[in-house]
N, C-alpha and C. Protein backbone atom coordinates (compact mmCIF):
# COMPACT_ATOMS: atom_id res chain seq x y z
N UNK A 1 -168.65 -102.40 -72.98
CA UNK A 1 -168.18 -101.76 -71.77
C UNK A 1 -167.74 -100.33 -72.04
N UNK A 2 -168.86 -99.31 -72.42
CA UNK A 2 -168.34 -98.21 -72.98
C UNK A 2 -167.94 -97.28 -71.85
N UNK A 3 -166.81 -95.96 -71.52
CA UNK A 3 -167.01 -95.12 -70.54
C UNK A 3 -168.10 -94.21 -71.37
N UNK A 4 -168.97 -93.14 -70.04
CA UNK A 4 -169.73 -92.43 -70.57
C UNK A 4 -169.99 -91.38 -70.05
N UNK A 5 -168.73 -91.00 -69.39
CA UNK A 5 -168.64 -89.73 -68.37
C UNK A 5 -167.13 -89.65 -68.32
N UNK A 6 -166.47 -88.45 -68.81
CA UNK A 6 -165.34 -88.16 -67.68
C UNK A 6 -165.19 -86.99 -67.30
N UNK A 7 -164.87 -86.67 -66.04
CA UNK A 7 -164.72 -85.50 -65.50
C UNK A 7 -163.28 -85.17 -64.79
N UNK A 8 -163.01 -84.15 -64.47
CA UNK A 8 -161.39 -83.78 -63.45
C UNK A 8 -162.65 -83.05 -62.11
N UNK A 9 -161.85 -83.13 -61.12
CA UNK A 9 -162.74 -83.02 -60.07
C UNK A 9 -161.85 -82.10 -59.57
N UNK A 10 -160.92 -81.86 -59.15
CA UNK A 10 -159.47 -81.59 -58.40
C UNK A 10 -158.41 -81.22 -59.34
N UNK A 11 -157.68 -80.28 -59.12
CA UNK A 11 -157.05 -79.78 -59.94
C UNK A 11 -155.68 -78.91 -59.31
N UNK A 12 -154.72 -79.49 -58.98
CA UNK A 12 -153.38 -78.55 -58.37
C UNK A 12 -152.08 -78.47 -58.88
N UNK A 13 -151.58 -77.10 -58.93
CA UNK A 13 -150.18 -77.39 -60.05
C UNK A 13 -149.13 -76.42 -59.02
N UNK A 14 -148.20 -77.03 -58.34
CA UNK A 14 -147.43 -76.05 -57.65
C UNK A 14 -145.88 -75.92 -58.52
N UNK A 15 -145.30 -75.02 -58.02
CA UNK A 15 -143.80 -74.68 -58.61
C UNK A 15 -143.28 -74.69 -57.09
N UNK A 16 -142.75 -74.59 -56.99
CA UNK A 16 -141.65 -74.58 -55.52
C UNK A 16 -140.33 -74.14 -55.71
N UNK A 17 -139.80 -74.18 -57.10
CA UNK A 17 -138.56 -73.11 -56.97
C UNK A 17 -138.80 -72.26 -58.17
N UNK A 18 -137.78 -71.27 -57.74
CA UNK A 18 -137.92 -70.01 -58.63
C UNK A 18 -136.80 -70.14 -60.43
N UNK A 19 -135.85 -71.24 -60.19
CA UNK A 19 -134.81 -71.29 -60.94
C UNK A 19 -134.55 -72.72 -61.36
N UNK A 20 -134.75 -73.60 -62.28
CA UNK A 20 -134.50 -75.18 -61.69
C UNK A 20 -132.85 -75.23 -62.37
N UNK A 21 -132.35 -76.10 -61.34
CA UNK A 21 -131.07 -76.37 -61.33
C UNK A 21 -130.54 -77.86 -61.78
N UNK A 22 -129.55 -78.15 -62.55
CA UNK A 22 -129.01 -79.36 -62.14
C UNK A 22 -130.46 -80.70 -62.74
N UNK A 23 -130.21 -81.76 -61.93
CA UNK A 23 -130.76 -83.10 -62.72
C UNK A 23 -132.19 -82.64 -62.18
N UNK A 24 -133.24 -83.47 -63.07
CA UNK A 24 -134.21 -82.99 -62.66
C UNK A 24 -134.85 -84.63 -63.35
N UNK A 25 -136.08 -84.89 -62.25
CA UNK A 25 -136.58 -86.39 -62.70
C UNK A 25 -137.95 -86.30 -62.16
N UNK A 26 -139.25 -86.91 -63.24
CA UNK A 26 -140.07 -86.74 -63.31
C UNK A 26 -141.12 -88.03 -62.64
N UNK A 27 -141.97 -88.52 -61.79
CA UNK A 27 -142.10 -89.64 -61.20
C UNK A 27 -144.19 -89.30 -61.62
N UNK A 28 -144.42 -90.23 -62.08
CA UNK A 28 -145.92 -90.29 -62.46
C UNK A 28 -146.22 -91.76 -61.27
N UNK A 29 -147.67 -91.03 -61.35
CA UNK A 29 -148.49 -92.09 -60.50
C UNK A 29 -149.94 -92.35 -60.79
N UNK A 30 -150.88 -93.28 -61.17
CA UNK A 30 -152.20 -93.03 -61.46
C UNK A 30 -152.97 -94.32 -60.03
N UNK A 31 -153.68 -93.58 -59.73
CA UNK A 31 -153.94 -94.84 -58.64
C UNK A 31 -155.96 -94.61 -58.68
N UNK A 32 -156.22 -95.46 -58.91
CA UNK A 32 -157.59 -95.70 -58.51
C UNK A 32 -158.08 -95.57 -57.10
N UNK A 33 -158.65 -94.79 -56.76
CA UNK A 33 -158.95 -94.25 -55.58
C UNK A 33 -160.10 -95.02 -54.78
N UNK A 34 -161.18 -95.42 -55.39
CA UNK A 34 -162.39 -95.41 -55.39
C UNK A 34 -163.18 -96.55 -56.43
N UNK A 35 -164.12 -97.03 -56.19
CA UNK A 35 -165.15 -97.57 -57.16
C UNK A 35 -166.37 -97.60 -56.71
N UNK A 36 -167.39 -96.50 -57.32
CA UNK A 36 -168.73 -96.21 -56.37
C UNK A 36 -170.31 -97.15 -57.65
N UNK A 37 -171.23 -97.21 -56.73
CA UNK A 37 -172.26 -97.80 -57.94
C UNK A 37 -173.00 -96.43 -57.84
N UNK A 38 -173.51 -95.79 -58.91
CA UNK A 38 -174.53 -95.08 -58.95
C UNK A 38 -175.61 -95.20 -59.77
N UNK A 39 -176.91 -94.44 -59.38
CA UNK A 39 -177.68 -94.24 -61.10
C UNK A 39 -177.57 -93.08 -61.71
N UNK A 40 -177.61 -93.01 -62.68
CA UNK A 40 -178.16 -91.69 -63.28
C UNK A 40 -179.30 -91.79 -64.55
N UNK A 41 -179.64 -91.00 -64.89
CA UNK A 41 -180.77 -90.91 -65.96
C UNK A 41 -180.31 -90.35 -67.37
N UNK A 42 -180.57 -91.35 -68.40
CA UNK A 42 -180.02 -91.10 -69.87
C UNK A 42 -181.38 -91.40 -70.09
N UNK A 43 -181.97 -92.22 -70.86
CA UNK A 43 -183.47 -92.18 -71.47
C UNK A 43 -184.17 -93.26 -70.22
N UNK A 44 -183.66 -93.57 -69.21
CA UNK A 44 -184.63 -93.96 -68.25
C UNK A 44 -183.00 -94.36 -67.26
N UNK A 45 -183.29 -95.04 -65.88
CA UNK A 45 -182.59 -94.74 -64.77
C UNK A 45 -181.88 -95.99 -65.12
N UNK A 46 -180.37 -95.89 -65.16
CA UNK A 46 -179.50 -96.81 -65.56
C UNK A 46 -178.26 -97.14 -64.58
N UNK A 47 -177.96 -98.08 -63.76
CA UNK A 47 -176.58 -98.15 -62.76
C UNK A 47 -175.60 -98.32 -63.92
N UNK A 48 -174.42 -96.78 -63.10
CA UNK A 48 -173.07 -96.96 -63.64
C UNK A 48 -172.00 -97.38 -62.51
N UNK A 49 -171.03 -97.24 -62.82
CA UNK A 49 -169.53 -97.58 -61.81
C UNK A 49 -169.45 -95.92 -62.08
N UNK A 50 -168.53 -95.91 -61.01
CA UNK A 50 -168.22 -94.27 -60.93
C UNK A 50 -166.56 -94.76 -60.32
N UNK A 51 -165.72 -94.66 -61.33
CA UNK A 51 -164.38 -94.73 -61.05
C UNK A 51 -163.61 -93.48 -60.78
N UNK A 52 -162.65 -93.57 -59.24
CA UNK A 52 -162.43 -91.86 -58.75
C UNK A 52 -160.74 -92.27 -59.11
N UNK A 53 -159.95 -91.22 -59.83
CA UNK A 53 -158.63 -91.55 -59.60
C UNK A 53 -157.94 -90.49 -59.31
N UNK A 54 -156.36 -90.33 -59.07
CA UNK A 54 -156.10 -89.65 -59.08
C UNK A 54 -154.48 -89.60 -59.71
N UNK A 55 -154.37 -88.64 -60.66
CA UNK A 55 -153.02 -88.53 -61.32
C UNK A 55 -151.88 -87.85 -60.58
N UNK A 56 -150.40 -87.71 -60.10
CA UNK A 56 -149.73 -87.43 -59.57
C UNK A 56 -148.55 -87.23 -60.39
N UNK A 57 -148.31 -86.13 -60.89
CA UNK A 57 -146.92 -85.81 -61.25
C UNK A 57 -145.68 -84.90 -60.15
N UNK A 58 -144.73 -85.83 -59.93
CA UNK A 58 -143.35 -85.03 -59.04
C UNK A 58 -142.28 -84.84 -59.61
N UNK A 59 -142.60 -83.40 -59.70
CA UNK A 59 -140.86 -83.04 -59.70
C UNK A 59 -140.13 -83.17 -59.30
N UNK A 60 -139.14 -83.84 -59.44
CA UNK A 60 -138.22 -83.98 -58.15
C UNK A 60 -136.66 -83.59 -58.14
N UNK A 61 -135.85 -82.89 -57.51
CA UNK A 61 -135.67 -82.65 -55.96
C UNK A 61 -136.66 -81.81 -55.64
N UNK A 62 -137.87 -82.08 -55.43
CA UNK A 62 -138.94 -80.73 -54.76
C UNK A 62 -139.17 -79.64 -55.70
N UNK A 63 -139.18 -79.65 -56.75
CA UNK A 63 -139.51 -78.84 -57.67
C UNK A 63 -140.66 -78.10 -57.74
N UNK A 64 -141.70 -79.42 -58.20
CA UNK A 64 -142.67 -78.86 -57.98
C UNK A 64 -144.13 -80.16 -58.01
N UNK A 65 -144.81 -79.73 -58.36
CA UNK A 65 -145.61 -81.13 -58.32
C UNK A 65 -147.32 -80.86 -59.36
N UNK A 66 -147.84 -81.59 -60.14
CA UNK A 66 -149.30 -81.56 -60.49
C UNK A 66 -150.06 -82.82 -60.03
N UNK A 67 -151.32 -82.03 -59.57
CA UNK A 67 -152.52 -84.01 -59.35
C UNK A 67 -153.57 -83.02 -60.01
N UNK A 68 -153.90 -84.36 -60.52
CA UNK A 68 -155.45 -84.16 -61.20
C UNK A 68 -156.03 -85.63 -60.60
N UNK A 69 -157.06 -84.76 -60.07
CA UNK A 69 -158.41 -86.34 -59.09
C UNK A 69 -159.58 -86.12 -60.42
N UNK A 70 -160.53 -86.97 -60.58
CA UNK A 70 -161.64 -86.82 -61.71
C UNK A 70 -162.44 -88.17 -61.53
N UNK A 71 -163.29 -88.33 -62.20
CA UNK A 71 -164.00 -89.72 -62.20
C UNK A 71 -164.49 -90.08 -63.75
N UNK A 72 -164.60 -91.38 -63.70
CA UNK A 72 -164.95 -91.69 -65.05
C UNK A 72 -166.21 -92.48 -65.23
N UNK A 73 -167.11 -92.47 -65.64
CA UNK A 73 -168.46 -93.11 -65.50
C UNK A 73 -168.77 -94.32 -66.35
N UNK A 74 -168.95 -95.40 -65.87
CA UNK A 74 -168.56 -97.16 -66.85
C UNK A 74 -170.17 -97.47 -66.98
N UNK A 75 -170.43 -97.55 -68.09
CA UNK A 75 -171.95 -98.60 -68.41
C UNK A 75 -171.87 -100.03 -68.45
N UNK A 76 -172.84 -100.70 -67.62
CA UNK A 76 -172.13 -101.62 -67.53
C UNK A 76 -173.71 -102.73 -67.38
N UNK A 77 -174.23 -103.90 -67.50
CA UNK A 77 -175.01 -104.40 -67.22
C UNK A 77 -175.13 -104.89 -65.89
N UNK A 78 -176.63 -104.73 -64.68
CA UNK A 78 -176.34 -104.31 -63.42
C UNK A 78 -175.77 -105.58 -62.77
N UNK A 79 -175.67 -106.81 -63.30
CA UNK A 79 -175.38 -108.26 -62.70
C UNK A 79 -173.91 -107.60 -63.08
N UNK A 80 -173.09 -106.91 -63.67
CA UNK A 80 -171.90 -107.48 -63.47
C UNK A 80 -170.97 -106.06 -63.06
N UNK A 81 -171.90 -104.92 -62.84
CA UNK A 81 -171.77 -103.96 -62.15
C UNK A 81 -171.50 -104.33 -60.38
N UNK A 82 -172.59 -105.33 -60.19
CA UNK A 82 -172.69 -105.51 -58.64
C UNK A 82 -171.32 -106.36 -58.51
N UNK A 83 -171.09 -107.70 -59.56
CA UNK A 83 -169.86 -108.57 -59.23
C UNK A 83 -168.48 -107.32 -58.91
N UNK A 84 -168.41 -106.38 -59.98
CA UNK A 84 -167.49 -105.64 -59.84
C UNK A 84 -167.23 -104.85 -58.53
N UNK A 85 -168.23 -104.52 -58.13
CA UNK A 85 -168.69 -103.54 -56.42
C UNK A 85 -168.05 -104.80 -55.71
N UNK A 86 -168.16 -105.82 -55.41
CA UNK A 86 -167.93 -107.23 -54.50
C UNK A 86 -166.36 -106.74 -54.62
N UNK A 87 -166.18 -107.45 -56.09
CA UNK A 87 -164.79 -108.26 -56.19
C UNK A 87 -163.89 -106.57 -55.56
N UNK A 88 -164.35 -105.14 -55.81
CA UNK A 88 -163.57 -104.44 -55.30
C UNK A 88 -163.63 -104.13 -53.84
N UNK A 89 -164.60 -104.01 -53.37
CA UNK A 89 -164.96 -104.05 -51.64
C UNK A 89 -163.85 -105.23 -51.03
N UNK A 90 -164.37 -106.65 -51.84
CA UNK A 90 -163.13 -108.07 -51.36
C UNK A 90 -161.63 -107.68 -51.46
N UNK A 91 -160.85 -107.64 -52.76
CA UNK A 91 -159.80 -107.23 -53.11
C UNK A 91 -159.18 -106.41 -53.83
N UNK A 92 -159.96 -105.01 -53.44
CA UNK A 92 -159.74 -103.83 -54.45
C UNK A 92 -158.66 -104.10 -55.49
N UNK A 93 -159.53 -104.68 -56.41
CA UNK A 93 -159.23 -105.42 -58.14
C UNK A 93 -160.49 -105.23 -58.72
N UNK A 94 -159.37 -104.54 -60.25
CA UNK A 94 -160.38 -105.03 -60.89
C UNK A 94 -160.24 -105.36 -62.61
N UNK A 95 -161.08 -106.13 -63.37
CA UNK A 95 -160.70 -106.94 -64.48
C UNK A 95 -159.48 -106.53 -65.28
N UNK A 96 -158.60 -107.02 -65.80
CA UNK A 96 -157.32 -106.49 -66.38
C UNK A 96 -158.24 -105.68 -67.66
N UNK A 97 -158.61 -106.37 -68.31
CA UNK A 97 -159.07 -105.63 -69.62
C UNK A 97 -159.98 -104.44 -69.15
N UNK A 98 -160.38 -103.97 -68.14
CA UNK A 98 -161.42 -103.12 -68.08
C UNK A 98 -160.32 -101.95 -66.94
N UNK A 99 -159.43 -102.63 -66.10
CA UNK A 99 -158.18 -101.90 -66.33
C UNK A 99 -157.35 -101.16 -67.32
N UNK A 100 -157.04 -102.32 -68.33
CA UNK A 100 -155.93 -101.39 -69.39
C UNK A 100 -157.05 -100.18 -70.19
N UNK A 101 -158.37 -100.06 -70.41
CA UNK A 101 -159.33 -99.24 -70.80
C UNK A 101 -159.00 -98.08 -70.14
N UNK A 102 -159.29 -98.40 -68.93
CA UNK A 102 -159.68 -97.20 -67.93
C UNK A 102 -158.16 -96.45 -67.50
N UNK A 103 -157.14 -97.11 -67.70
CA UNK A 103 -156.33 -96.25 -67.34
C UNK A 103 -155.56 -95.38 -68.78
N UNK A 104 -155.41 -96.38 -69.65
CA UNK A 104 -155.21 -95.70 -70.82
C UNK A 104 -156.36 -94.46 -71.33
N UNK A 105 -157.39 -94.33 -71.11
CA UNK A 105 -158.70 -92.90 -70.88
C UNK A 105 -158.37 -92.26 -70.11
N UNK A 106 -158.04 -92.56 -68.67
CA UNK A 106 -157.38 -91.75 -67.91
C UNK A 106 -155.93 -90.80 -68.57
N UNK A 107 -155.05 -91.44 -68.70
CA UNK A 107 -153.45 -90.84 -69.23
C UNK A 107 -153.53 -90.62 -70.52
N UNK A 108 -154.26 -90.86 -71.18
CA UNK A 108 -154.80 -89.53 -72.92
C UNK A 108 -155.09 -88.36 -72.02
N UNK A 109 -156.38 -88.21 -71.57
CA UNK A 109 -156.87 -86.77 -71.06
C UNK A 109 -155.87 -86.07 -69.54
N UNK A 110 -155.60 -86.65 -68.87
CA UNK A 110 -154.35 -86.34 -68.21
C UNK A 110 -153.25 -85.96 -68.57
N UNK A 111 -152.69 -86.42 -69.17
CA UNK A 111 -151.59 -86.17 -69.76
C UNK A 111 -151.46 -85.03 -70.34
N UNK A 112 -152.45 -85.25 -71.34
CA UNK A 112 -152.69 -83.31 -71.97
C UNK A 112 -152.84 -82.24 -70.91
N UNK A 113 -153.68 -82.55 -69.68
CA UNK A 113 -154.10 -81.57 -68.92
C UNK A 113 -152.80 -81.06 -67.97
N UNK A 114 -152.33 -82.42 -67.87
CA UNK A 114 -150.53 -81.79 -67.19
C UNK A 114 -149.62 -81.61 -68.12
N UNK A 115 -149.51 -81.32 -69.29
CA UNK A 115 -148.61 -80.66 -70.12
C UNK A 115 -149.23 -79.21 -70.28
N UNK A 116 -150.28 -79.01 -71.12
CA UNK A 116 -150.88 -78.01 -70.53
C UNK A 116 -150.63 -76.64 -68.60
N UNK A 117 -150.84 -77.82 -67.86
CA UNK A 117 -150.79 -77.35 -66.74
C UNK A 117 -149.16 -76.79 -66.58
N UNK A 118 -148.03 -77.79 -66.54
CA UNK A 118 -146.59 -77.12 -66.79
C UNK A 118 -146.36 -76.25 -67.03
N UNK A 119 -146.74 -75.83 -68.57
CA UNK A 119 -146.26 -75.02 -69.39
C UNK A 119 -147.30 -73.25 -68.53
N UNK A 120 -148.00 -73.64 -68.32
CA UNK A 120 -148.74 -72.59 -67.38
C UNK A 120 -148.01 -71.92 -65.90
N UNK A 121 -147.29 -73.25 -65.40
CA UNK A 121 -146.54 -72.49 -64.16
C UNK A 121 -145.16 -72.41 -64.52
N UNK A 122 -144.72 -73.01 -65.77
CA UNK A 122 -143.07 -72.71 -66.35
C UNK A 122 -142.30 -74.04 -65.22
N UNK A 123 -143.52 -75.44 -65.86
CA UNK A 123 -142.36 -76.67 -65.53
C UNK A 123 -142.06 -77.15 -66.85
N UNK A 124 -140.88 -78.05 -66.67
CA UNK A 124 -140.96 -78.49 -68.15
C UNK A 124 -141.84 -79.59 -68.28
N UNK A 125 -141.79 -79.92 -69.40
CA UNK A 125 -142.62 -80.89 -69.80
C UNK A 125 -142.87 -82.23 -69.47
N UNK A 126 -143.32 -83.18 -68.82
CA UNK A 126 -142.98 -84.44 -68.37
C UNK A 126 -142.75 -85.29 -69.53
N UNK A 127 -143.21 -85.08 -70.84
CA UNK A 127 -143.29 -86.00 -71.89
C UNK A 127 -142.13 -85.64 -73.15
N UNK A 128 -142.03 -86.32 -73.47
CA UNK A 128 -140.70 -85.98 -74.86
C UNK A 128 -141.22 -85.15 -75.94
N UNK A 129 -140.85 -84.22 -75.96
CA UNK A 129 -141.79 -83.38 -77.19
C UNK A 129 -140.84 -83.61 -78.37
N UNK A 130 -141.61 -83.42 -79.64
CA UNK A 130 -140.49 -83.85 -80.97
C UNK A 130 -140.10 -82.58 -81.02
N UNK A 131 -138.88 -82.84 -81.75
CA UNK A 131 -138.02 -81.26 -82.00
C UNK A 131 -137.79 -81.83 -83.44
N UNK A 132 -137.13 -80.71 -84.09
CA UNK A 132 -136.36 -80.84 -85.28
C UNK A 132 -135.00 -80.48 -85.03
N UNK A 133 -133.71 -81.42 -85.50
CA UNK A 133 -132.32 -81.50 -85.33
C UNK A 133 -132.34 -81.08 -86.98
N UNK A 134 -131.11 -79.72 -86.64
CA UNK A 134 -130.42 -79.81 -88.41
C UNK A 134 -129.58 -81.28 -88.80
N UNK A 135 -130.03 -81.55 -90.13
CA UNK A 135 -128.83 -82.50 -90.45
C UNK A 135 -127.90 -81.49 -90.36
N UNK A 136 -126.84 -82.60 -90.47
CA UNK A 136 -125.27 -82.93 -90.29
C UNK A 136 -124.67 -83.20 -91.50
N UNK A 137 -123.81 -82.33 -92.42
CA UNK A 137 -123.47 -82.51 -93.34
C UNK A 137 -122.07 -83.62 -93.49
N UNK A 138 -122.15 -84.78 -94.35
CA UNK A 138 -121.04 -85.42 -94.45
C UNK A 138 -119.39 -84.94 -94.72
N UNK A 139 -118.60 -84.78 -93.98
CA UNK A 139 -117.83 -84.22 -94.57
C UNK A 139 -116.85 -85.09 -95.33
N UNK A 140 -117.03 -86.32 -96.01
CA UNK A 140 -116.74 -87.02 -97.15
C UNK A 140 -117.45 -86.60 -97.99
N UNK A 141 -117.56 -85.71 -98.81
CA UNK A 141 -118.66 -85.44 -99.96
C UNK A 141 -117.84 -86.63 -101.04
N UNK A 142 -118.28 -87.35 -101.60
CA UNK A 142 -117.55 -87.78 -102.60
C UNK A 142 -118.64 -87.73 -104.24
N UNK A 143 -117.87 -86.92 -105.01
CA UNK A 143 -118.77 -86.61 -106.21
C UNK A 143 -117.83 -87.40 -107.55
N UNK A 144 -118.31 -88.53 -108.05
CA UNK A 144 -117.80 -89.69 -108.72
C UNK A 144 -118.07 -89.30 -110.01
């Protein structure tokens, strides 16, 4: 079940204040938008899934906000391409394991693209960046 396409389609990064103040809290969202069948042509005409999502980072109190929309392209054999088209048309679901794939591919390349994106309009960072802390010297030195 390899992906074999990903793309960002959509791309928006706003700031909304000039100064940020006070508490500030970061709210992520990844939501599957979409699940389309297509073909395309690699060494002869092959149906993929064409998965549309879209990433949502909020700043919040109104800070500011990033989305990234994109699609990701699934190879898939066409009997279980079509079950997948059903079972999402029926109960927009779809397999856990082909879930935790697709969204973990999604939030690697996202993630970078909205840290990236932040640091471009001067938000902070949504993710914990490592720092280096000086040690702290004991002030029991005891030399025996």
């Amino acid at each position: 079940m390899p992906f074999i396409g990903f793309n960002f389609d959509k791309i928006t990064a706003e700031r909304n204040v000039d100064e940020i103040k006070g508490d500030l809290n970061v709210k992520h969202n990844l939501n599957i938008k979409d699940l389309k069948e297509e073909e395309i042509n690699l060494d002869k005409k092959q149906e993929v899934l064409r998965f549309i999502f879209e990433f949502v980072l909020s700043y919040e109190p109104n800070i500011g906000s990033i989305k990234i929309g994109g699609h990701l392209l699934f190879l898939e054999s066409p009997k279980k391409i079509k079950e997948m088209v059903q079972e999402w048309k029926k109960n927009k679901k779809i397999s856990p394991e082909i879930m935790r794939s697709l969204f973990n591919t999604i939030l690697s390349k996202a993630n970078i693209k909205a840290l990236q994106l932040s640091q471009d309009i001067n938000l902070p960072p949504h993710l914990p960046m490592p720092r280096l802390e000086q040690q702290k010297k004991s002030t029991n030195e005891y030399i025996g």
